[in-house]
C-alpha atoms as a PDB file:
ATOM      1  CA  UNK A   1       0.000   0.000   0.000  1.00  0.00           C
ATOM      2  CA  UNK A   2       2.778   2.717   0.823  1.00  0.00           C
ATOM      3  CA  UNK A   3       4.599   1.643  -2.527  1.00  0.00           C
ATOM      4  CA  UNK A   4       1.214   2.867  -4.452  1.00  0.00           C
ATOM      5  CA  UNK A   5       1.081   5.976  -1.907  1.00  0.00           C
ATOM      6  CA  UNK A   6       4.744   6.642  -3.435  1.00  0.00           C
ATOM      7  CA  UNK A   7       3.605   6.393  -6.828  1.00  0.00           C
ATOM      8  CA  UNK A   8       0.744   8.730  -6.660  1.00  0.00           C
ATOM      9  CA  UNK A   9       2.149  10.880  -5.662  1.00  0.00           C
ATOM     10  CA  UNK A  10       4.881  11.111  -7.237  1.00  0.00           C
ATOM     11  CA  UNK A  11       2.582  11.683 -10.267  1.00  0.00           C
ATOM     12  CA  UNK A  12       0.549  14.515  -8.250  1.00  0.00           C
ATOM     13  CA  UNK A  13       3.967  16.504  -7.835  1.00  0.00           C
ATOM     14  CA  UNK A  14       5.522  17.987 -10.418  1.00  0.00           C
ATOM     15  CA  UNK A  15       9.054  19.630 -10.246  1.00  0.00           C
ATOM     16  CA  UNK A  16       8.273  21.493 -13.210  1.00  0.00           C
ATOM     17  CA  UNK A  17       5.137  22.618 -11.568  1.00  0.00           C
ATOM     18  CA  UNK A  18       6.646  23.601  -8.445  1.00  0.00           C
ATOM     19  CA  UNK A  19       9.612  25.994  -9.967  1.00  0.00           C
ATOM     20  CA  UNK A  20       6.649  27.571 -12.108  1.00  0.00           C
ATOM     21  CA  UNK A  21       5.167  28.164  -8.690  1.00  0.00           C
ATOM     22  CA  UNK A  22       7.901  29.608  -7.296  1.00  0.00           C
ATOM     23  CA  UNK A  23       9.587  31.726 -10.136  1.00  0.00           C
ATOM     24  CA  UNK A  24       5.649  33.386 -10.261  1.00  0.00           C
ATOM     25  CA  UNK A  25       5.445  34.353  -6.526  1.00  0.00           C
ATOM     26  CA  UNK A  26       8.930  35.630  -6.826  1.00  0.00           C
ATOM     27  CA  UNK A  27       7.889  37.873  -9.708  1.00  0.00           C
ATOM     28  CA  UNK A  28       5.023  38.658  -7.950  1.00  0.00           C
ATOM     29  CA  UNK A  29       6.595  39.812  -4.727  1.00  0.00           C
ATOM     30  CA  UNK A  30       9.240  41.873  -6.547  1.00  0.00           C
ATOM     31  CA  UNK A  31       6.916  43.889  -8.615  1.00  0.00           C
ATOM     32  CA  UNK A  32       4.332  44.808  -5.550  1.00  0.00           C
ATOM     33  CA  UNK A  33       8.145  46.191  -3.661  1.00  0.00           C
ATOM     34  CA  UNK A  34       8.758  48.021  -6.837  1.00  0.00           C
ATOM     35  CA  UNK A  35       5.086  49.752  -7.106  1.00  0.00           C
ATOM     36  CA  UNK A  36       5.027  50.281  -3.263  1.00  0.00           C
ATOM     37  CA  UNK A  37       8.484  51.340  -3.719  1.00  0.00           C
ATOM     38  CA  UNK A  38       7.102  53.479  -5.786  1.00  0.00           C
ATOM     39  CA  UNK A  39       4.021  54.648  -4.180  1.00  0.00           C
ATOM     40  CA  UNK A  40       5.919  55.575  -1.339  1.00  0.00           C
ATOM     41  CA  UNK A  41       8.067  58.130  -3.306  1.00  0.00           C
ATOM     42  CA  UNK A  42       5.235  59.837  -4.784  1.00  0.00           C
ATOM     43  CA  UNK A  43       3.335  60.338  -1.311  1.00  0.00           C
ATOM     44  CA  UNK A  44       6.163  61.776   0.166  1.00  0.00           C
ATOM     45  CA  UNK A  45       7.038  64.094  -2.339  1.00  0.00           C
ATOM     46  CA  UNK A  46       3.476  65.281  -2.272  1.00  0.00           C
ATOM     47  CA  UNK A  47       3.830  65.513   1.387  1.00  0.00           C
ATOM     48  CA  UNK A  48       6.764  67.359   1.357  1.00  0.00           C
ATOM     49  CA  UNK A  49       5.117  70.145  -1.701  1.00  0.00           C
ATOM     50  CA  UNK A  50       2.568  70.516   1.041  1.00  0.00           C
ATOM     51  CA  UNK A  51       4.955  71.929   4.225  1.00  0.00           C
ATOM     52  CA  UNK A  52       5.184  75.458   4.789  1.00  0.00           C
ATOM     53  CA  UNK A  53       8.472  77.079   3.781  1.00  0.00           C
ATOM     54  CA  UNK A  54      10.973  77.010   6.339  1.00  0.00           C
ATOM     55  CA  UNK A  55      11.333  80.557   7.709  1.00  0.00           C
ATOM     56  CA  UNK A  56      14.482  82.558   6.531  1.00  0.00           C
ATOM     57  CA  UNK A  57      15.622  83.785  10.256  1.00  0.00           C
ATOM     58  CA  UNK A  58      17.494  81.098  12.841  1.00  0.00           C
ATOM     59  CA  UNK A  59      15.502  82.541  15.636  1.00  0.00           C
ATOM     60  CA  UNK A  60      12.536  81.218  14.136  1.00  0.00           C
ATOM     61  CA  UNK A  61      13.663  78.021  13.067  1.00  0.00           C
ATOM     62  CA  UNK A  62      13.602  76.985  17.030  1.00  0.00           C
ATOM     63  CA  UNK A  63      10.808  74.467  18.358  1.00  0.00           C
ATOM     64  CA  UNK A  64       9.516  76.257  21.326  1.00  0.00           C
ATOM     65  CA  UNK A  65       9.012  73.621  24.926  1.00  0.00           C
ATOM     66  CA  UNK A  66       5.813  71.851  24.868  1.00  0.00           C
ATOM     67  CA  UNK A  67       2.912  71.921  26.844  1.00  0.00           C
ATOM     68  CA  UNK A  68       3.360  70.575  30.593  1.00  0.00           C
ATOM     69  CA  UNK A  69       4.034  67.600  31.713  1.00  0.00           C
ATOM     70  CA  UNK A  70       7.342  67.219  29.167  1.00  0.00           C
ATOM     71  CA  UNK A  71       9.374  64.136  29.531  1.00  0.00           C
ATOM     72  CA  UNK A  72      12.182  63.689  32.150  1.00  0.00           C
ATOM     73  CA  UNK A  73      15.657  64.536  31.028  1.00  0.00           C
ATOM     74  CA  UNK A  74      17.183  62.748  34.009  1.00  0.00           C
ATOM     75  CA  UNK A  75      14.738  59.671  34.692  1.00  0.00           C
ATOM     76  CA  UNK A  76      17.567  57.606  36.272  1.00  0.00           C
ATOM     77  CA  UNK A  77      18.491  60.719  38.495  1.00  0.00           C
ATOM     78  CA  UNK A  78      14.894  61.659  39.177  1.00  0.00           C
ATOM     79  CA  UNK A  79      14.055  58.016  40.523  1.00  0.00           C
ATOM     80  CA  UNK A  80      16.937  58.375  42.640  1.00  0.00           C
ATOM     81  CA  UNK A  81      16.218  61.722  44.510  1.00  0.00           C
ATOM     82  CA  UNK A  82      12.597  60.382  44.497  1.00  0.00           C
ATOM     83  CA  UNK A  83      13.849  57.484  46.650  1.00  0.00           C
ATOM     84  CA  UNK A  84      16.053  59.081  48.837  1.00  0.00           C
ATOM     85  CA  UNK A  85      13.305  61.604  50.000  1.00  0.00           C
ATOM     86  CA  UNK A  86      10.954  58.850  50.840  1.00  0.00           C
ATOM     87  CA  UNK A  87      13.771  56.977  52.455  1.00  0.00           C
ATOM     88  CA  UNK A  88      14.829  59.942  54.454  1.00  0.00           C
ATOM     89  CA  UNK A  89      10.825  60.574  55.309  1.00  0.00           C
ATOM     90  CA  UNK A  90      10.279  57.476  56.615  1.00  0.00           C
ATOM     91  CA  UNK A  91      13.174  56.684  58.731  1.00  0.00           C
ATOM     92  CA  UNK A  92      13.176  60.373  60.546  1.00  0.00           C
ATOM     93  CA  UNK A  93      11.220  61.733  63.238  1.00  0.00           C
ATOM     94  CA  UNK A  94       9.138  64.820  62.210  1.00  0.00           C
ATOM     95  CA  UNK A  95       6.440  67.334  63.130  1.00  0.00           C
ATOM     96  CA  UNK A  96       3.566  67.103  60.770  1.00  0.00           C
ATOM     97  CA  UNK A  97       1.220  69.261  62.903  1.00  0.00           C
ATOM     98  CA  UNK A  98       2.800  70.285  65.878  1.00  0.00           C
ATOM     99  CA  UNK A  99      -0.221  72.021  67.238  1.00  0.00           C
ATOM    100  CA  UNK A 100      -2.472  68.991  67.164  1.00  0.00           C
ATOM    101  CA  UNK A 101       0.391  66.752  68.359  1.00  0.00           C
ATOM    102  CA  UNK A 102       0.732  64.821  65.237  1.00  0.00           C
ATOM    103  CA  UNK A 103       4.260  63.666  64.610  1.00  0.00           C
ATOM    104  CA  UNK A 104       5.867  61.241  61.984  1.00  0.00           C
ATOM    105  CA  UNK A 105       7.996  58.557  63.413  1.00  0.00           C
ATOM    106  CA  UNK A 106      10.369  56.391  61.649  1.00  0.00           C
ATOM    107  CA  UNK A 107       8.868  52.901  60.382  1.00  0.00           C
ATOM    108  CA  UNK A 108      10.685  50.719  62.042  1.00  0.00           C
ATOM    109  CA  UNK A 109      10.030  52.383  65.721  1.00  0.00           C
ATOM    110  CA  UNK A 110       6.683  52.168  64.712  1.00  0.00           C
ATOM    111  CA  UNK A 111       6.259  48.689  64.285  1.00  0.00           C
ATOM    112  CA  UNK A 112       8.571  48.208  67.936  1.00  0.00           C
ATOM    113  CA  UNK A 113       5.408  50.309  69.383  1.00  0.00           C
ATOM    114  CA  UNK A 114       2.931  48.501  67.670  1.00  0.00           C
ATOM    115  CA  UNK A 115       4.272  45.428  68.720  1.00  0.00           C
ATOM    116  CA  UNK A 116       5.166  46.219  72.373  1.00  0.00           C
ATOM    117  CA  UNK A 117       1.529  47.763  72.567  1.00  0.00           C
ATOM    118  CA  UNK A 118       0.007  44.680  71.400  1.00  0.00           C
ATOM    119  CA  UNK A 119       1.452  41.833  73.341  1.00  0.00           C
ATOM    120  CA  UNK A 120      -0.545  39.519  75.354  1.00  0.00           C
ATOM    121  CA  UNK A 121       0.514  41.420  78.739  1.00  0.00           C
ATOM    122  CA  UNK A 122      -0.702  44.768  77.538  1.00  0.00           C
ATOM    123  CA  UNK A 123      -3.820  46.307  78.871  1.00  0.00           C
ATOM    124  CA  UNK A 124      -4.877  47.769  75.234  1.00  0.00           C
ATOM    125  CA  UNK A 125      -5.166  45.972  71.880  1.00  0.00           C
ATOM    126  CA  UNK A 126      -4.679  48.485  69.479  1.00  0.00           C
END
């Protein structure tokens, strides 16, 4: 049975066939290059006929800054300060509103309170 599978198709395929095939879709695929190739030139030429003229004066030729927010210069340098503020914020002690008694206290002597407040001994749960 697989010999007469061989022979069919051998008979189905045809090298000639095949090269046909593939000489066509290699025509094909270099003529729609060349026409986009093409295409493209002629859009950007009209695209270019349809820019203003570039003013005469170098003081005018300069972009001015756009709108707010603009992108970071320094991203790597911004991230850092960013960090070190918080860092310094939350390992200092601090007045937020000294009138009403509200202070900020370092994280970590936070969680000693919290902890020391909430042990089984303590008279208050938190």
């Amino acid at each position: 049975m697989s010999s007469q599978w061989n022979e069919q198709l051998d008979r189905e395929l045809s090298l000639k066939g095949l090269i046909i095939f593939a000489v066509g879709l290699t025509v094909v695929v270099v003529a729609m290059a060349a026409l986009m190739w093409v295409l493209a030139g002629t859009l950007k030429g009209r695209l270019a006929d349809q820019d203003p003229p570039r003013p005469k004066l170098p003081a005018a030729r300069t972009q001015p800054l756009p709108p707010e927010p603009r992108l970071q210069a320094e991203p790597e340098e911004d991230l850092r300060l960013m960090r070190e503020e918080e860092e310094h914020l939350l390992s200092t002690f601090d007045w937020v509103d000294q009138a009403s008694g509200v202070a900020r206290v370092p994280v970590a002597t936070a969680i000693d309170l919290l902890a020391e407040e909430s042990r089984p001994g303590s008279e208050e749960a938190p």
